[in-house]
Protein backbone atom coordinates (compact mmCIF):
# COMPACT_ATOMS: atom_id res chain seq x y z
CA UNK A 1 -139.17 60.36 -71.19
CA UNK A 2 -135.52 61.88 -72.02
CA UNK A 3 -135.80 65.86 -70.82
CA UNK A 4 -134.85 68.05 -73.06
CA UNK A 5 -131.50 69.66 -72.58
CA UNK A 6 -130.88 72.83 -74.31
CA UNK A 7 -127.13 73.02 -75.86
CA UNK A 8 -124.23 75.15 -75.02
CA UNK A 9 -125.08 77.38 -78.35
CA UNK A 10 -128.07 78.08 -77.17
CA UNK A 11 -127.78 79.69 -74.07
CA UNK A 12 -127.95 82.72 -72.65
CA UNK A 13 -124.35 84.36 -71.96
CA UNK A 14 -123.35 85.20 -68.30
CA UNK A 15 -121.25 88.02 -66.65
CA UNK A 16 -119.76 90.67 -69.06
CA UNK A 17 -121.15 88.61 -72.18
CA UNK A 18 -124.61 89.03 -71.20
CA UNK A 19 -124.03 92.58 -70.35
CA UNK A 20 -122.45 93.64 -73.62
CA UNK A 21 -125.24 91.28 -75.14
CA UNK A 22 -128.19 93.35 -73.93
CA UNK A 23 -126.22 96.74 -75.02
CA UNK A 24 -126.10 95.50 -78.17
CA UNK A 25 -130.17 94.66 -78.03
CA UNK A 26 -130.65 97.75 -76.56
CA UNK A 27 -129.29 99.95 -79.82
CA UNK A 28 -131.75 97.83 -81.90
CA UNK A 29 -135.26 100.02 -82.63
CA UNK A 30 -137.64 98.84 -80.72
CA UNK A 31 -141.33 99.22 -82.29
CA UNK A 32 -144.62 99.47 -80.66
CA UNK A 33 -148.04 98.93 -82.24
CA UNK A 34 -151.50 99.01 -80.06
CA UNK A 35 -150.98 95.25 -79.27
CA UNK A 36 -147.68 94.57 -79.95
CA UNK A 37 -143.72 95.37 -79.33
CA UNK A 38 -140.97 94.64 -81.61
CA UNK A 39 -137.95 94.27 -80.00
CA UNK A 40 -134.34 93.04 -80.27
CA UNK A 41 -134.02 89.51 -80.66
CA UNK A 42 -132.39 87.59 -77.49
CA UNK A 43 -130.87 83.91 -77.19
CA UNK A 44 -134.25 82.88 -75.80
CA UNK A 45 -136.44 83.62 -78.58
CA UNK A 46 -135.00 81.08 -80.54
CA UNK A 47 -137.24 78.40 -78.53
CA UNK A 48 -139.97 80.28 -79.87
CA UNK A 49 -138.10 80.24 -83.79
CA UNK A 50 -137.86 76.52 -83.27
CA UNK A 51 -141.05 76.10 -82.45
CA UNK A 52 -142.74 77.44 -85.23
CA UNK A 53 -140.03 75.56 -87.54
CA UNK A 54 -141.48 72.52 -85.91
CA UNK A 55 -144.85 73.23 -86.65
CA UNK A 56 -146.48 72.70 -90.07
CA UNK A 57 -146.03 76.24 -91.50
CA UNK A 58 -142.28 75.38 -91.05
CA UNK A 59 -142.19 73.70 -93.86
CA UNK A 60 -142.39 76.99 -95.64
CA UNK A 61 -139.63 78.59 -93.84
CA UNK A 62 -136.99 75.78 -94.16
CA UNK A 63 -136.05 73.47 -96.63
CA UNK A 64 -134.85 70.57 -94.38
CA UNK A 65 -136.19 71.77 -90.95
CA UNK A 66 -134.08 70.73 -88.19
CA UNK A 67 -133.59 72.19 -85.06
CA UNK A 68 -129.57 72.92 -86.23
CA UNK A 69 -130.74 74.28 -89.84
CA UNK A 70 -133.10 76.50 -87.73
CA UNK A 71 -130.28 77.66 -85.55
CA UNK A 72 -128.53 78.85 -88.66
CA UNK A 73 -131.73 80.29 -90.40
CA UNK A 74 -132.29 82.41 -87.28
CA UNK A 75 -128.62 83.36 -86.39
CA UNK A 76 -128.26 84.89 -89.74
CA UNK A 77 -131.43 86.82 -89.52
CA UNK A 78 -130.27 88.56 -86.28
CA UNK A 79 -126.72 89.07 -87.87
CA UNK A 80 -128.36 91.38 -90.65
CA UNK A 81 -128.35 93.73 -88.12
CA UNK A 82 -125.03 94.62 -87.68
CA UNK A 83 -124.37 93.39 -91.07
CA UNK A 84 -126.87 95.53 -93.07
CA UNK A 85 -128.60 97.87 -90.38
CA UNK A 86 -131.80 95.95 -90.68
CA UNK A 87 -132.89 92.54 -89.22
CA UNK A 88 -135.65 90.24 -87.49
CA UNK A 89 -137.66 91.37 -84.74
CA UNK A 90 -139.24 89.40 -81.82
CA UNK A 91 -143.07 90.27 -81.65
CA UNK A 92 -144.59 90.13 -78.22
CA UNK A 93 -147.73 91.31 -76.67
CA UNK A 94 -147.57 94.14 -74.62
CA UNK A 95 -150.18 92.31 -71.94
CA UNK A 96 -148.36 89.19 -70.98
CA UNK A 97 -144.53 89.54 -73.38
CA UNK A 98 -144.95 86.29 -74.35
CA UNK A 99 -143.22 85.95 -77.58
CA UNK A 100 -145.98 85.58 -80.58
CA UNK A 101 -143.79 85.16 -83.42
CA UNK A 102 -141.15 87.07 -85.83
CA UNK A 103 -140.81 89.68 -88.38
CA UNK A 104 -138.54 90.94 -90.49
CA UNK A 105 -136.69 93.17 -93.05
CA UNK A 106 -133.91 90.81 -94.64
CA UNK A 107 -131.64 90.28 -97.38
CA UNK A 108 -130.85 86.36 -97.40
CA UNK A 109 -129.15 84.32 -99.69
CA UNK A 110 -131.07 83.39 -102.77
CA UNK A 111 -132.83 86.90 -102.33
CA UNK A 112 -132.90 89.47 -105.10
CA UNK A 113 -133.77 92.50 -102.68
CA UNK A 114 -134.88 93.27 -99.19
CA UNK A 115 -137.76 91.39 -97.74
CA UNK A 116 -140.50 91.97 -95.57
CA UNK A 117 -140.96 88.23 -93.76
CA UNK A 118 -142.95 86.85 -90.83
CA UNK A 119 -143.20 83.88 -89.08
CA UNK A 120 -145.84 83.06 -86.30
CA UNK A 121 -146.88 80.23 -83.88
CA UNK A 122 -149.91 78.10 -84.79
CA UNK A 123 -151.66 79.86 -81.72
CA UNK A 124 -151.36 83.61 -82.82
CA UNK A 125 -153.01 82.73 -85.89
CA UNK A 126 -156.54 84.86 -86.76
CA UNK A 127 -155.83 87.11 -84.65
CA UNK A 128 -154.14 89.80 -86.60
CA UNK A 129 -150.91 89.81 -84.67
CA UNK A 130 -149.10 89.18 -88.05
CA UNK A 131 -150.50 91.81 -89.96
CA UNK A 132 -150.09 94.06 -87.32
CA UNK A 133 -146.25 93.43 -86.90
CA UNK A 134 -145.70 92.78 -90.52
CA UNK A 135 -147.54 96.65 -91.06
CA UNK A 136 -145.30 98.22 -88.73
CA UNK A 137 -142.33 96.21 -90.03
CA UNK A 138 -142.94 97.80 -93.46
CA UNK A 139 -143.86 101.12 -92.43
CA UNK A 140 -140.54 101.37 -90.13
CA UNK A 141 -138.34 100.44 -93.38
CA UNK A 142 -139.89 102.69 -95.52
CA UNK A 143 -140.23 105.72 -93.13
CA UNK A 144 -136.50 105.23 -91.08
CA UNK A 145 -134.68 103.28 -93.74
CA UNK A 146 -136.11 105.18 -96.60
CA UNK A 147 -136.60 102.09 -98.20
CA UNK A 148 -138.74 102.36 -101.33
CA UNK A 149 -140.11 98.37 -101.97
CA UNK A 150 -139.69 95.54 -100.39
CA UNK A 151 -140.93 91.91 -101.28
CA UNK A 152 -142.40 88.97 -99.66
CA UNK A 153 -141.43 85.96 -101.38
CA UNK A 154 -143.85 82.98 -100.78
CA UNK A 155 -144.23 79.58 -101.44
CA UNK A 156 -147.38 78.85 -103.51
CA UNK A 157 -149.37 76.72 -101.37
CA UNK A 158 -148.88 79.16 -98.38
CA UNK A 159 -152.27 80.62 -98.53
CA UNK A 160 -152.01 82.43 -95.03
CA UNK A 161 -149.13 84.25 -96.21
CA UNK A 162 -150.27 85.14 -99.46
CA UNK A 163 -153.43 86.47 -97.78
CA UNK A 164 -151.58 88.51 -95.41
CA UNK A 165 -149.20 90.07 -98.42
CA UNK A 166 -152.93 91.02 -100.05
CA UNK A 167 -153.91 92.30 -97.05
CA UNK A 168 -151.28 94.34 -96.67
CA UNK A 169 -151.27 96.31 -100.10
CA UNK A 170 -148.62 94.01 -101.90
CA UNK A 171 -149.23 92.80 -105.38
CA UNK A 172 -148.05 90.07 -107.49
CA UNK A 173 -144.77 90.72 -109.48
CA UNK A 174 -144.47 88.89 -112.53
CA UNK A 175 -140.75 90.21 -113.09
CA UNK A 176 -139.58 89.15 -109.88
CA UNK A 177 -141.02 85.53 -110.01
CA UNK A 178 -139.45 85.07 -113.60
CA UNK A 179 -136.03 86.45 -112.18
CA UNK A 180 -136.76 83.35 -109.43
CA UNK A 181 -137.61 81.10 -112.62
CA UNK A 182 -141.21 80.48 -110.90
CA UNK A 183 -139.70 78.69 -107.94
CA UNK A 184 -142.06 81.01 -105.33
CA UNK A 185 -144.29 83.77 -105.56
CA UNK A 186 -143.24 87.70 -104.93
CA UNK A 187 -145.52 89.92 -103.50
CA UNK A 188 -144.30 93.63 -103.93
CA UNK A 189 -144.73 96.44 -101.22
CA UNK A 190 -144.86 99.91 -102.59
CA UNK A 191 -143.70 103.15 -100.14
CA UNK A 192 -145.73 105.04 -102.56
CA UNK A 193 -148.86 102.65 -102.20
């Protein structure tokens, strides 16, 4: 068996790169739930990004996963934050820091308006990390940003998702699925709810 060798893009900077690098992070707000921290994406966490791309709730995230297409997909997300002032969060837990999964307030292409998103390994499933990080997610663009909805736009046959949108207050918006002609679901998130 071949071992895996990571490419140049994807990793870490050294010297003064790394060091203006983890300034950078370090200006990014950091959240903290009883479980969980939200913190600044790094170059590392994209192991974790491709990872769940690779796993079958990819599917959902990705058109034509590939570990390139995933690259891109996750680049962008951490460029909304100097781009728009919001982005994607790594979610660790606060007992070990392994890296869980992702969430995020985004504006991609194809989007209408800003969206609440998350994305979690297979093995932090049922355990409430993703509503957890997803809550504080929203709460943290409504209360800092002053943000006053934000969507979730899902794929129909991702029941897990949809559940977690329910569980977390959002209802169905006919509106917003006819302005996607039908192509996914949207699951609004009310600051006043």
């Amino acid at each position: 068996m071949t071992p895996h060798v990571t490419p140049h893009h994807e990793r870490a900077p050294k010297g003064t790169a790394a060091a203006q690098a983890a300034a950078l992070q370090a200006h990014l707000p950091q959240i903290e739930t009883a479980r969980l921290i939200l913190r600044a994406p790094r170059i590392e966490d994209f192991q974790t990004y491709a990872q769940i791309i690779d796993e079958p709730g990819g599917r959902y995230l990705i058109d034509a996963p590939s570990r390139e297409e995933a690259w891109y997909d996750f680049t962008q997300m951490v460029a909304g934050w100097v781009l728009r002032g919001h982005g994607i969060w790594t979610v660790v837990g606060k007992t070990d820091g392994a890296a869980l999964g992702f969430v995020l307030l985004g504006f991609e292409p194809g989007d209408h308006e800003e969206e609440l998103g998350y994305m979690f390994l297979e093995r932090a499933a049922g355990q409430g990390f993703a509503s957890e990080a997803a809550r504080a997610a929203r709460d943290y663009g409504f209360d800092a940003l002053g943000m006053q909805t934000l969507v979730s736009t899902i794929d129909s046959p991702n029941t897990r998702s949809r559940k977690l949108a329910e569980r977390l207050g959002a209802t169905r918006d006919a509106a917003a699925e006819a302005a996607h002609d039908h192509k996914i679901l949207v699951y609004r998130h009310s600051a006043e709810a």
